[in-house]
N, C-alpha and C. Protein backbone atom coordinates (compact mmCIF):
# COMPACT_ATOMS: atom_id res chain seq x y z
N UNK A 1 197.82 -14.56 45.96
CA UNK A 1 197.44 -14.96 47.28
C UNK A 1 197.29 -13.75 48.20
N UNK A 2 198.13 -12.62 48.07
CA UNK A 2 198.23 -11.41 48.54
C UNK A 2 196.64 -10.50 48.68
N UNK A 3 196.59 -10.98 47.14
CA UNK A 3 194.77 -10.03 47.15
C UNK A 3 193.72 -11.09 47.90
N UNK A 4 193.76 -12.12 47.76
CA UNK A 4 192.86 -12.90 48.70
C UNK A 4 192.58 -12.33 50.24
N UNK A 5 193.80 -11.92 51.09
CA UNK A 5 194.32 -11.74 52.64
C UNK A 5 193.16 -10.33 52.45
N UNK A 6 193.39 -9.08 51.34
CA UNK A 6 193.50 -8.29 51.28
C UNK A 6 191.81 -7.57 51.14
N UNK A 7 190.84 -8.76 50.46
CA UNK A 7 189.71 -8.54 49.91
C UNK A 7 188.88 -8.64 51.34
N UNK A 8 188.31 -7.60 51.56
CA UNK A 8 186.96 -7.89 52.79
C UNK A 8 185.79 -9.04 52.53
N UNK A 9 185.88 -8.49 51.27
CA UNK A 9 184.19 -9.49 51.37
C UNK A 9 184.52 -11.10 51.09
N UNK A 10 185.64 -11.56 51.18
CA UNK A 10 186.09 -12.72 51.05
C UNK A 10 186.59 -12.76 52.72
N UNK A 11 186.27 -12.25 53.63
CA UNK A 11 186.28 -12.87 55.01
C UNK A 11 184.92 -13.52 55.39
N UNK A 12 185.34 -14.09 56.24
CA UNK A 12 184.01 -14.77 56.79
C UNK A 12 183.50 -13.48 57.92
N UNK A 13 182.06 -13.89 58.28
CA UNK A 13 181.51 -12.65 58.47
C UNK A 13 181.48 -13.77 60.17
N UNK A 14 181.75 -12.99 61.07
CA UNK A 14 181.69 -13.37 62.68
C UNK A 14 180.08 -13.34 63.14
N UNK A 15 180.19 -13.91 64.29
CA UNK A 15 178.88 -13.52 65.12
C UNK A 15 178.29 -11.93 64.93
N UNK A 16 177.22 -11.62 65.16
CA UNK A 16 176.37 -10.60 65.12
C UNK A 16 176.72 -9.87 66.37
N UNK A 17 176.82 -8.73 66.05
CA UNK A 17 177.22 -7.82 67.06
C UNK A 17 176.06 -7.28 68.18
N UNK A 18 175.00 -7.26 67.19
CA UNK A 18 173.74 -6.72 68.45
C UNK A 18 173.09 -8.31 67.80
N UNK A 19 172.05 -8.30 68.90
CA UNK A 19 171.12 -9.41 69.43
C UNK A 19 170.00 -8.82 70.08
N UNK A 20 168.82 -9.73 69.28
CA UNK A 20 167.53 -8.86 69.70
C UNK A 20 167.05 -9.39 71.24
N UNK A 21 166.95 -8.36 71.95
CA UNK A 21 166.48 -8.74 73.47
C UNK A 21 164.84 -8.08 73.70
N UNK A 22 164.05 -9.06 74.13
CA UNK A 22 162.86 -8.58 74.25
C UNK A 22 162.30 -8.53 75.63
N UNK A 23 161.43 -7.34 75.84
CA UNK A 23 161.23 -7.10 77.23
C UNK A 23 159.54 -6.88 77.68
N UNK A 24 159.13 -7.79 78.28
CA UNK A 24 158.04 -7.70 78.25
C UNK A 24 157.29 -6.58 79.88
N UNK A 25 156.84 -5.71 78.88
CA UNK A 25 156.15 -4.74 79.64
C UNK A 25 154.76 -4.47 79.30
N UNK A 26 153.90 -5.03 81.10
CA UNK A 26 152.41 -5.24 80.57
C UNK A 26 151.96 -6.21 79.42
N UNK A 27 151.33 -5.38 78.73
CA UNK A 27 150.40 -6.33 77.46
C UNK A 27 151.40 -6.20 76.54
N UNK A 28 152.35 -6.09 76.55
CA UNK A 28 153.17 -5.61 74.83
C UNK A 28 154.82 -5.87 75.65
N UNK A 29 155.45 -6.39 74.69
CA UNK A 29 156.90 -6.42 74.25
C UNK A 29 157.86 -5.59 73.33
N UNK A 30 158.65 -4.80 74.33
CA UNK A 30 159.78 -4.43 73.29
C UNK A 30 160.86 -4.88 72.73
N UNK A 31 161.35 -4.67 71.65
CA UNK A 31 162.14 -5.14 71.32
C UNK A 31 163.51 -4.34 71.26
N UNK A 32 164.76 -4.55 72.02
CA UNK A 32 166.04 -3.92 72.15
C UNK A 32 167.19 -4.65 71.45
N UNK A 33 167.41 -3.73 70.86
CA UNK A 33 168.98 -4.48 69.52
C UNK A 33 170.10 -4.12 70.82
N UNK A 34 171.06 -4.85 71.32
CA UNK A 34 172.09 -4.64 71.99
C UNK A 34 172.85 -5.08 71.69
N UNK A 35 174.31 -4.86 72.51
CA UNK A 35 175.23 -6.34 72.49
C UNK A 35 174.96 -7.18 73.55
N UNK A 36 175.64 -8.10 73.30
CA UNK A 36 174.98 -9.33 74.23
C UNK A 36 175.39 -9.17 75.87
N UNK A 37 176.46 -8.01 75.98
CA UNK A 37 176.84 -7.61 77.38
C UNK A 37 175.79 -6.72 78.19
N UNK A 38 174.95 -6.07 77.11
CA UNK A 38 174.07 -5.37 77.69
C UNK A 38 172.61 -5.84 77.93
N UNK A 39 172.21 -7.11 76.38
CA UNK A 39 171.34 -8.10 76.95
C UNK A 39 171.55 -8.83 78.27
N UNK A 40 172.76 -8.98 78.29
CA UNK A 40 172.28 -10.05 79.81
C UNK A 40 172.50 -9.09 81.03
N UNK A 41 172.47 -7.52 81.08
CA UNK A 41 172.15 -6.74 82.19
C UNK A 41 170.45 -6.58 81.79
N UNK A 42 170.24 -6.47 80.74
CA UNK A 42 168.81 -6.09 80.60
C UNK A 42 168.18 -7.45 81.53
N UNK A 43 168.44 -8.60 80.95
CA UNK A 43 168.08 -10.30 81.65
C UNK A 43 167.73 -9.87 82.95
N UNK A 44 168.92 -9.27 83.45
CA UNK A 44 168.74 -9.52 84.95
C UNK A 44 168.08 -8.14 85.40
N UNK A 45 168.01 -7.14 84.77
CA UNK A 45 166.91 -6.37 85.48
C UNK A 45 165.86 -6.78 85.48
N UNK A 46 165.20 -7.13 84.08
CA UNK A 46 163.58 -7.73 84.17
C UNK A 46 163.66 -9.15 84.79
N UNK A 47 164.12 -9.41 85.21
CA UNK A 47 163.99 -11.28 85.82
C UNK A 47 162.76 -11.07 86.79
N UNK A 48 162.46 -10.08 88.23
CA UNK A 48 161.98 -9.46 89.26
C UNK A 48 161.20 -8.30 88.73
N UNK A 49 160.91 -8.03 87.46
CA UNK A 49 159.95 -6.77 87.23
C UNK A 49 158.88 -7.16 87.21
N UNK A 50 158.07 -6.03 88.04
CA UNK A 50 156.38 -6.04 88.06
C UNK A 50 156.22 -4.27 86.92
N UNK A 51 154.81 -4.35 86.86
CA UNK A 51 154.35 -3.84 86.42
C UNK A 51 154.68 -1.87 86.18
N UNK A 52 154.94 -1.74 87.46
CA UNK A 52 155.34 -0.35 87.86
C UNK A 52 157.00 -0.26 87.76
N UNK A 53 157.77 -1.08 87.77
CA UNK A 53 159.25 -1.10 87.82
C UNK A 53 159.52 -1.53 86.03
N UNK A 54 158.27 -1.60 85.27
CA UNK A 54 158.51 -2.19 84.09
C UNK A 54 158.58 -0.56 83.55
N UNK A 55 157.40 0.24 83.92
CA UNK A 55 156.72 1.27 83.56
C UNK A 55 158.17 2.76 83.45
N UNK A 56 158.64 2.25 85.03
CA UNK A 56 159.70 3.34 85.01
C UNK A 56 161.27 2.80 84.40
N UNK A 57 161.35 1.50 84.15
CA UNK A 57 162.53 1.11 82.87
C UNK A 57 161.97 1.98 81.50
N UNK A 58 160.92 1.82 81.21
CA UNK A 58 160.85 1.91 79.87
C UNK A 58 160.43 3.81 79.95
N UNK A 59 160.38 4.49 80.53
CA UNK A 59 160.74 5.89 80.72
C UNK A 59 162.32 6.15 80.91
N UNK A 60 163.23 5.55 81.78
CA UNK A 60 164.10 5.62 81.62
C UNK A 60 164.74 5.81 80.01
N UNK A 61 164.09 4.52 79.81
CA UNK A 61 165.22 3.78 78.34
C UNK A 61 164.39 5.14 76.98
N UNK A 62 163.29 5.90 77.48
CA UNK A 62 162.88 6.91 76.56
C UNK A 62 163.90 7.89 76.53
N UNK A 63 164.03 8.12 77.62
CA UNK A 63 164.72 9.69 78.14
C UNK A 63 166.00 9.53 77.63
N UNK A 64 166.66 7.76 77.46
CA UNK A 64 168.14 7.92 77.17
C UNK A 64 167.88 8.04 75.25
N UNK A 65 167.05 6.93 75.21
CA UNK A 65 167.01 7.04 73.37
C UNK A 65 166.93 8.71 72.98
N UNK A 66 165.75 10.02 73.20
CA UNK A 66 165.43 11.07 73.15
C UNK A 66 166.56 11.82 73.35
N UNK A 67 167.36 11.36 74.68
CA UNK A 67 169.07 11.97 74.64
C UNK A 67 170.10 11.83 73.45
N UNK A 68 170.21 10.63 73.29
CA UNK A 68 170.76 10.09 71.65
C UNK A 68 170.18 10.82 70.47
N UNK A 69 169.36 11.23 70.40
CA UNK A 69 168.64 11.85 69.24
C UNK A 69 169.54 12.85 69.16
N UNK A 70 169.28 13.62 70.35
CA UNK A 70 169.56 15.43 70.45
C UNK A 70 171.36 15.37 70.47
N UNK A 71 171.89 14.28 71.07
CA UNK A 71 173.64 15.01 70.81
C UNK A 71 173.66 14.15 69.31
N UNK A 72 173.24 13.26 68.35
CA UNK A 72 173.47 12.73 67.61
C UNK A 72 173.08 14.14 66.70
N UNK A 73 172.51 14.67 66.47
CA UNK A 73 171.36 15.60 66.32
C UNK A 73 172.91 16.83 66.64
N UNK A 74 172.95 17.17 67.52
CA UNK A 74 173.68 18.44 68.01
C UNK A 74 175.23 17.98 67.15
N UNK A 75 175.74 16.97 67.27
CA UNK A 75 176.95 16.25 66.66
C UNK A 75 177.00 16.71 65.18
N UNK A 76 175.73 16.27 64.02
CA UNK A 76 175.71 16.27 63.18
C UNK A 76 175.81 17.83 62.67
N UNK A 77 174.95 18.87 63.48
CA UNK A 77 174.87 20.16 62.92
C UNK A 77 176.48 20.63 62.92
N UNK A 78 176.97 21.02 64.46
CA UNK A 78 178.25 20.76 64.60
C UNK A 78 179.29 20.64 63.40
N UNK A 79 179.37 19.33 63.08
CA UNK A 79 180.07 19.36 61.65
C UNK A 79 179.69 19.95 60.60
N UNK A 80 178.48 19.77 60.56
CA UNK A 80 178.21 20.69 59.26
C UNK A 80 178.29 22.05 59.11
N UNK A 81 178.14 22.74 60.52
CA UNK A 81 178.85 24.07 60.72
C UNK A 81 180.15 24.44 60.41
N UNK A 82 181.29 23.19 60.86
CA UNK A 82 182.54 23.42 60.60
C UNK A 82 183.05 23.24 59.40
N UNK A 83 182.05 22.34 58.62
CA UNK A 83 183.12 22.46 57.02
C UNK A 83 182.50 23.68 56.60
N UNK A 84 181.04 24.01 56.63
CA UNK A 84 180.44 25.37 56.11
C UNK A 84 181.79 26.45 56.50
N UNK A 85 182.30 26.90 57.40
CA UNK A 85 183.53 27.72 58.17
C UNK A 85 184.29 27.61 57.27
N UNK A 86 184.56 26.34 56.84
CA UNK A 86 185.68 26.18 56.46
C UNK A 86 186.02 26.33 54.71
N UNK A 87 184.33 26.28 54.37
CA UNK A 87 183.78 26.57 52.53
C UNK A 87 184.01 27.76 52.66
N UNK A 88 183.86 28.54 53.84
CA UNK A 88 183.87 30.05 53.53
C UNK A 88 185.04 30.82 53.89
N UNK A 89 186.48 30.49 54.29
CA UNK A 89 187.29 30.60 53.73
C UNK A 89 188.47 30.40 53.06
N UNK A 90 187.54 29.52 52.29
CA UNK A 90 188.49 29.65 50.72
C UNK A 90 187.61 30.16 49.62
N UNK A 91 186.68 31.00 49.95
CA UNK A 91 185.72 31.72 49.13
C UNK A 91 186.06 33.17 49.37
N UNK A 92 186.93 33.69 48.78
CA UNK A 92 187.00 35.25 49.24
C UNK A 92 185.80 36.02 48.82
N UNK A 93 185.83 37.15 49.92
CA UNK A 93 184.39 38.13 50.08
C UNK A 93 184.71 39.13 49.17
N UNK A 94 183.80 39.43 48.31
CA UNK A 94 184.38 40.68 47.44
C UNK A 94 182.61 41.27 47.71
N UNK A 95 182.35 42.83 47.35
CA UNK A 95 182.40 43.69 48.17
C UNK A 95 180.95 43.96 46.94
N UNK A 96 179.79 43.63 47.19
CA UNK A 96 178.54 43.92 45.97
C UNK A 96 178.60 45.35 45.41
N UNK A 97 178.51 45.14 44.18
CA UNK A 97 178.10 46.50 43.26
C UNK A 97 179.08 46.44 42.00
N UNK A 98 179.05 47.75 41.39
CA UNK A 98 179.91 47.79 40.45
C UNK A 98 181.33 47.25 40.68
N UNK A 99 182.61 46.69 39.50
CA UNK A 99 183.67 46.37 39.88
C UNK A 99 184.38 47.66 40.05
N UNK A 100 185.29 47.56 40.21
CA UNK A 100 186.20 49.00 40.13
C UNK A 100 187.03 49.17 39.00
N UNK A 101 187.19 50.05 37.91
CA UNK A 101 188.05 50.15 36.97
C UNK A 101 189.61 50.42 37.16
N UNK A 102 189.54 49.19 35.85
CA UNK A 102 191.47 48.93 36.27
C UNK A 102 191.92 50.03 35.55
N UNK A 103 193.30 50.54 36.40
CA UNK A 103 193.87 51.55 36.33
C UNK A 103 195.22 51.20 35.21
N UNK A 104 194.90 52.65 34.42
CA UNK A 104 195.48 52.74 33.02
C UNK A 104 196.98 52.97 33.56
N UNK A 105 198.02 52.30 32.87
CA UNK A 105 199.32 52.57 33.02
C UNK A 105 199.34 54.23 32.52
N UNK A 106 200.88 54.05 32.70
CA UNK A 106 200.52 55.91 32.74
C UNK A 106 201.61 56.23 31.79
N UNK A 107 201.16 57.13 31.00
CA UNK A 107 202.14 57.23 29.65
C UNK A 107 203.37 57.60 29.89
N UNK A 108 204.71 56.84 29.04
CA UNK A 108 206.00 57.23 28.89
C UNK A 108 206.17 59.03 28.42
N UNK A 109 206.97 59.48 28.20
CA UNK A 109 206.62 60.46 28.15
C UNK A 109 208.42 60.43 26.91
N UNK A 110 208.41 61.15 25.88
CA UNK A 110 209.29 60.84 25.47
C UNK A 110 210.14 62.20 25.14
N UNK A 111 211.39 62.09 25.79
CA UNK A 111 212.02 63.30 25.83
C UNK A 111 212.90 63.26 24.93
């Protein structure tokens, strides 16, 4: 009964987290995946949109997606910089060219 509690895919799966909200600007509709807290601010901005207030939402909502890109974007390099840092040291630097010859013990000498 223990592994039952324990198994994910034996939960029931809840409501959908984003919900498609569509926004009609001019001749064409977009379509916005949100959560439903942010669909019903979207609701009430377009309820009163004309044409020119449609024009500068959907520049807005460019400039923020294009923002998301670049720190998602800046985020990702970021890490990958830091484990690279971090591959390189536990890689010790040894020094190109010939090795150096190991040094001969040095004879007993027998008196």
């Amino acid at each position: 009964m223990a592994d039952e509690d324990n198994n994910p895919a034996a939960k029931s799966k809840g409501k959908p987290r984003q919900v498609k909200n569509v926004i009609p600007l001019g001749s064409q509709d977009v379509a916005v995946y949100a959560t439903p807290k942010i669909g019903k601010a979207l609701e009430e901005i377009t309820e009163d949109m004309g044409l020119y207030h449609g024009v500068r939402l959907a520049q807005v909502m460019e400039a923020v997606y294009m923002q998301g890109q670049k720190d998602g974007a800046r985020n990702a390099i970021g890490t990958l910089e830091e484990a690279l840092s971090i591959a390189k040291e536990g890689v010790p630097h040894r020094n190109p060219g010939k090795p150096a010859k190991a040094k001969k013990p040095a004879a007993k000498s027998k008196n």
